[in-house]
C-alpha atoms as a PDB file:
ATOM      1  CA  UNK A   1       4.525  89.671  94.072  1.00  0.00           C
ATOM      2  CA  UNK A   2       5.160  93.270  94.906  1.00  0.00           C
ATOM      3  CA  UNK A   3       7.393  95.171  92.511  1.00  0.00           C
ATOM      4  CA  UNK A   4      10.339  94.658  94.275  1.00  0.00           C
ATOM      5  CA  UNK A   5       9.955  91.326  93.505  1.00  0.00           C
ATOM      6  CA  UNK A   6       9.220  89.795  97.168  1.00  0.00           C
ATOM      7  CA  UNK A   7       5.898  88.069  98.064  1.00  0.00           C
ATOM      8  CA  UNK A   8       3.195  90.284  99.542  1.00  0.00           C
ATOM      9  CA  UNK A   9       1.767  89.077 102.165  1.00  0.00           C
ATOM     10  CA  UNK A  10      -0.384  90.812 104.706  1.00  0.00           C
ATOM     11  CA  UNK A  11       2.861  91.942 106.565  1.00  0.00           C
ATOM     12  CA  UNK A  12       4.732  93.305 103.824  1.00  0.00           C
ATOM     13  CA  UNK A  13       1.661  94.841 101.973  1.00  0.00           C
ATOM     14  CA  UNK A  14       2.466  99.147 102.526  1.00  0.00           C
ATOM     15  CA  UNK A  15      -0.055 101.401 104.062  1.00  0.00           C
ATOM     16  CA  UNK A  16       1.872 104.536 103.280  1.00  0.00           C
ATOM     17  CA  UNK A  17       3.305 106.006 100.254  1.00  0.00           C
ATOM     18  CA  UNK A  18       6.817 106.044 102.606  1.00  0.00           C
ATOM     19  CA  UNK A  19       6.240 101.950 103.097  1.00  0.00           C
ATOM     20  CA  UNK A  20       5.662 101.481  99.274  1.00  0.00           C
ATOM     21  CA  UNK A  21       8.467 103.492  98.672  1.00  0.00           C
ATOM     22  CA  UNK A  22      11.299 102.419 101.378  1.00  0.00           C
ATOM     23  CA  UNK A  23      10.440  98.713  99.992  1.00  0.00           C
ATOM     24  CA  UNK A  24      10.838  99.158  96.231  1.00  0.00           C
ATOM     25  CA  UNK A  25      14.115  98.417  94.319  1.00  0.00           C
ATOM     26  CA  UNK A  26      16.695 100.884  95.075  1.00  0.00           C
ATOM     27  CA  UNK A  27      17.116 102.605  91.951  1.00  0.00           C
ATOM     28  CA  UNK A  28      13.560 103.152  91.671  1.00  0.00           C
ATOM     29  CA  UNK A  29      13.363 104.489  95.525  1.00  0.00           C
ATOM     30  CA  UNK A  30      13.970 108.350  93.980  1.00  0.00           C
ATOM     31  CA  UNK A  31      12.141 108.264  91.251  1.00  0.00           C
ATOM     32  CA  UNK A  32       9.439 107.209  92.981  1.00  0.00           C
ATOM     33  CA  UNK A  33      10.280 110.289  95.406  1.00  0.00           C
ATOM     34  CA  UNK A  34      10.522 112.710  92.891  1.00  0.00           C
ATOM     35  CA  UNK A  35       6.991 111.356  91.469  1.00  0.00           C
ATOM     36  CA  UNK A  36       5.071 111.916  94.669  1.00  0.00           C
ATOM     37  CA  UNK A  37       7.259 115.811  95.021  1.00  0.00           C
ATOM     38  CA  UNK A  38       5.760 116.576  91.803  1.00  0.00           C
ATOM     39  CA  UNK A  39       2.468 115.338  92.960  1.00  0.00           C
ATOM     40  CA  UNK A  40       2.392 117.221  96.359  1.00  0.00           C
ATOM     41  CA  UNK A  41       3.233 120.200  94.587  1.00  0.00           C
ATOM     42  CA  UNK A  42       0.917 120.232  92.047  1.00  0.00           C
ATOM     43  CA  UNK A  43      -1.798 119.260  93.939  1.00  0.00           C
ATOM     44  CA  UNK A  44      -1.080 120.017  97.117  1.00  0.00           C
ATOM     45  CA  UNK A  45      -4.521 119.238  99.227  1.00  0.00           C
ATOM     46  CA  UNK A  46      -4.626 115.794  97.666  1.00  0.00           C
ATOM     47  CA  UNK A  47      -4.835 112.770 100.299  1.00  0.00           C
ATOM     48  CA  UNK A  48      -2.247 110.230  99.808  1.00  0.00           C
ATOM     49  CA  UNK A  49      -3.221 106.400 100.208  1.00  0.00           C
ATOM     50  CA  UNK A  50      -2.470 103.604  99.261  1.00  0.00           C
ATOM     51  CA  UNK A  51      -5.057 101.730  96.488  1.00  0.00           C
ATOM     52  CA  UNK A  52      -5.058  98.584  94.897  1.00  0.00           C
ATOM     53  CA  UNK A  53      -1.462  98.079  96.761  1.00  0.00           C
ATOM     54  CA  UNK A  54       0.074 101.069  95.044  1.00  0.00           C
ATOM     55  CA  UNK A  55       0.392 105.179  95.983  1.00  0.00           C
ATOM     56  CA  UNK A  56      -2.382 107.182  94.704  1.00  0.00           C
ATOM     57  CA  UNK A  57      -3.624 111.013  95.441  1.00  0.00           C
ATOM     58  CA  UNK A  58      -6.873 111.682  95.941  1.00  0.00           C
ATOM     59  CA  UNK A  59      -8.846 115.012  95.449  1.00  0.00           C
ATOM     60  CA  UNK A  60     -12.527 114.758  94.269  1.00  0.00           C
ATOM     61  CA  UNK A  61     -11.642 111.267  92.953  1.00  0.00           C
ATOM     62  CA  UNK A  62      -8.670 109.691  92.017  1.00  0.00           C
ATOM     63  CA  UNK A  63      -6.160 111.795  90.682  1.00  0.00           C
ATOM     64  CA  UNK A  64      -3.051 109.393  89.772  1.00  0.00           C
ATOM     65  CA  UNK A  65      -1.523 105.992  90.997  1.00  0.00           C
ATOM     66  CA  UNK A  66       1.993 105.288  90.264  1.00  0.00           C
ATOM     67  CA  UNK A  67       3.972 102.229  91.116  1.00  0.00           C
ATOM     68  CA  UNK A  68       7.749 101.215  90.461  1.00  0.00           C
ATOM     69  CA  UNK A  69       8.835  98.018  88.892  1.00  0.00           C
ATOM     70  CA  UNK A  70      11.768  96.263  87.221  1.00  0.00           C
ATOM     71  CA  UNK A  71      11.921  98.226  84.283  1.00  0.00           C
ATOM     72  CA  UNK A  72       9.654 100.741  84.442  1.00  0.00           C
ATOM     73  CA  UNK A  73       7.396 103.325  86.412  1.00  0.00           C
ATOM     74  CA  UNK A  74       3.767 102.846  86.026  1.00  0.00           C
ATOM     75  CA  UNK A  75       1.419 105.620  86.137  1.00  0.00           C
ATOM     76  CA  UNK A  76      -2.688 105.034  86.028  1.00  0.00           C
ATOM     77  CA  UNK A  77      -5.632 105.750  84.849  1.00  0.00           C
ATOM     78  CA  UNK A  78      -5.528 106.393  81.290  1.00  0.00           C
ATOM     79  CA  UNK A  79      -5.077 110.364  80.240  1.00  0.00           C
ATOM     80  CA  UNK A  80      -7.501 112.176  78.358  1.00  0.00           C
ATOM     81  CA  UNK A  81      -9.137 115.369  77.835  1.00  0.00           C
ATOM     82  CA  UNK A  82      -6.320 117.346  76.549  1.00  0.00           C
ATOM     83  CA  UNK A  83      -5.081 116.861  72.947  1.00  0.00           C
ATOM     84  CA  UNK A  84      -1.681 118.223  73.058  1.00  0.00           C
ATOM     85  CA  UNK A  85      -0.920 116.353  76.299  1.00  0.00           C
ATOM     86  CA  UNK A  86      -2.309 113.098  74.579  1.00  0.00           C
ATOM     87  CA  UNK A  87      -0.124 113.027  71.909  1.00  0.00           C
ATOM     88  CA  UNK A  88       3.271 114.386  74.712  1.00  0.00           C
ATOM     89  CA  UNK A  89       2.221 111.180  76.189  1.00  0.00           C
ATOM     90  CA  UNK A  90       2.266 108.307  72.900  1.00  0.00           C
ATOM     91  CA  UNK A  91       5.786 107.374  73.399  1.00  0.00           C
ATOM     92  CA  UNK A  92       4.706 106.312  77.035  1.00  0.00           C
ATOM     93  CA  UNK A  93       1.657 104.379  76.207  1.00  0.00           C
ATOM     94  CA  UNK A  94       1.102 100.987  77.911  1.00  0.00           C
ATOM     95  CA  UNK A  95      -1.676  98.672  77.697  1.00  0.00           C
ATOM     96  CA  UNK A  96      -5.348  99.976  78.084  1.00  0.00           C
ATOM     97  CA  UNK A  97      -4.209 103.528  77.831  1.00  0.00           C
ATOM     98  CA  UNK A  98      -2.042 103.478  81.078  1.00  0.00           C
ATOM     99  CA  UNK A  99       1.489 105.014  80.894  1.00  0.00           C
ATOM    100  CA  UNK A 100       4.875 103.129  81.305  1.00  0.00           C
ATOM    101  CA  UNK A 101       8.168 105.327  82.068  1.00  0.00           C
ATOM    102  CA  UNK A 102      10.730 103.193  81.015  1.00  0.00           C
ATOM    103  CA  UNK A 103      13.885 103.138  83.760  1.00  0.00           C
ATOM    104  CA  UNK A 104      16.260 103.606  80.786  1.00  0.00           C
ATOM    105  CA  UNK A 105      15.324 107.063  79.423  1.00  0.00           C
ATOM    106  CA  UNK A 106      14.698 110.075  81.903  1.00  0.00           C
ATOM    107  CA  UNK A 107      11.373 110.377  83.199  1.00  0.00           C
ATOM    108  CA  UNK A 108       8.762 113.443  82.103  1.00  0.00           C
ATOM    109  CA  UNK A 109       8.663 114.895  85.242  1.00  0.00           C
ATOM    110  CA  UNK A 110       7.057 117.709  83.792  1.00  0.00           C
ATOM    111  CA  UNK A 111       4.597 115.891  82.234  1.00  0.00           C
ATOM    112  CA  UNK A 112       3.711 114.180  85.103  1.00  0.00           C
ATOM    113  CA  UNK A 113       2.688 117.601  86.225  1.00  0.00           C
ATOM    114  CA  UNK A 114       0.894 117.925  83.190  1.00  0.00           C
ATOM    115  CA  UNK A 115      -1.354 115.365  84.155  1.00  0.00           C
ATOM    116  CA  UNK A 116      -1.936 115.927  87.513  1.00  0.00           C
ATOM    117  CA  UNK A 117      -2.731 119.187  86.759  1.00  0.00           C
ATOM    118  CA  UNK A 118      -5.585 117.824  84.479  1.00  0.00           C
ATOM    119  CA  UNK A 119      -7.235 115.350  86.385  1.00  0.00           C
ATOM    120  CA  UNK A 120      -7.125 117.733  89.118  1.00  0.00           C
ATOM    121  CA  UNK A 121      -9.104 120.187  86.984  1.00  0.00           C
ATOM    122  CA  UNK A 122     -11.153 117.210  85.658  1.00  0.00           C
ATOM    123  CA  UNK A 123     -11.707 115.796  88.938  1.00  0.00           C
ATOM    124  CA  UNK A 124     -12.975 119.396  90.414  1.00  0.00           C
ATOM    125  CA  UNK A 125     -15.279 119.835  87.325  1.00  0.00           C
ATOM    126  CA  UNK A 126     -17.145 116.321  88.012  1.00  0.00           C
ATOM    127  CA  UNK A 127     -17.305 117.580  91.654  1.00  0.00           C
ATOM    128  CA  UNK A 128     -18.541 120.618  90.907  1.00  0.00           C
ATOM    129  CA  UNK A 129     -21.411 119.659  88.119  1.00  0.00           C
ATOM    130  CA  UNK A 130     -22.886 116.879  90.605  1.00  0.00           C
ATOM    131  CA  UNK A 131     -22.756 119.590  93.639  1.00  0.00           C
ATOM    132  CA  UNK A 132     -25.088 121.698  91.061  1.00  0.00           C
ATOM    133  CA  UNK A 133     -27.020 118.504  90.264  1.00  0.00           C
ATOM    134  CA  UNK A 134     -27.929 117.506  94.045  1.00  0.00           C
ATOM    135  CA  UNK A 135     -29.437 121.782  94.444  1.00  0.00           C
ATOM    136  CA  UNK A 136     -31.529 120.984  91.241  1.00  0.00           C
ATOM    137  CA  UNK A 137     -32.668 118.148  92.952  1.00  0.00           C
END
């Protein structure tokens, strides 16, 4: 079952963040929009694609999946690295350290930022440390 609720099936399985989008439940449809904004403008040479049947932004690794459901917004992987943003983000913990944006309160679009911001940094760092570990090599 997709998050709309429907059965996926080869047809109805996305292969754009628009697809994902245009078939998730209505009231979800712009938050899900103003996710992938915040994305794009945070990071804004990541690759969109579609992983594991949900959006996600890649840039030297994964940077974020999100995905829109019945009651909530889901974002993934786990944050960490950044203390202050760690504890910004307890009220939104969801099992195994993912986050879960309930549909009832207004979503931290700032924070959102936040973390892409982060991972971006994180993901450039990693990038950047095994570039220098190859020319050891």
């Amino acid at each position: 079952m997709n998050p709309a609720g429907k059965r996926v099936t080869k047809s109805l399985r996305p292969t754009s963040i628009d697809e994902y989008i245009s078939t998730a439940p209505a009231r979800v449809r712009p938050i899900l929009a103003e996710i992938r904004r915040v994305v794009r403008a945070a990071a804004p040479e990541a690759e969109e694609v579609i992983s594991y049947r949900m959006p996600a932004f890649k840039q030297h690794g994964i940077l974020l999946y999100f995905a829109g459901f019945k009651n909530h917004i889901g974002l993934y992987p786990p944050v960490s690295g950044e203390p202050k943003l760690e504890e910004a983000l307890k009220p939104y913990a969801g099992p195994k350290g993912n986050l879960k944006f309930p549909l009832d309160r207004p979503i931290p679009y700032a924070l959102i930022r936040r973390i892409v911001k982060l991972r971006l940094a994180q993901n450039l760092a990693r990038a950047k440390s095994a570039r220098q570990q190859r020319l050891r090599s």
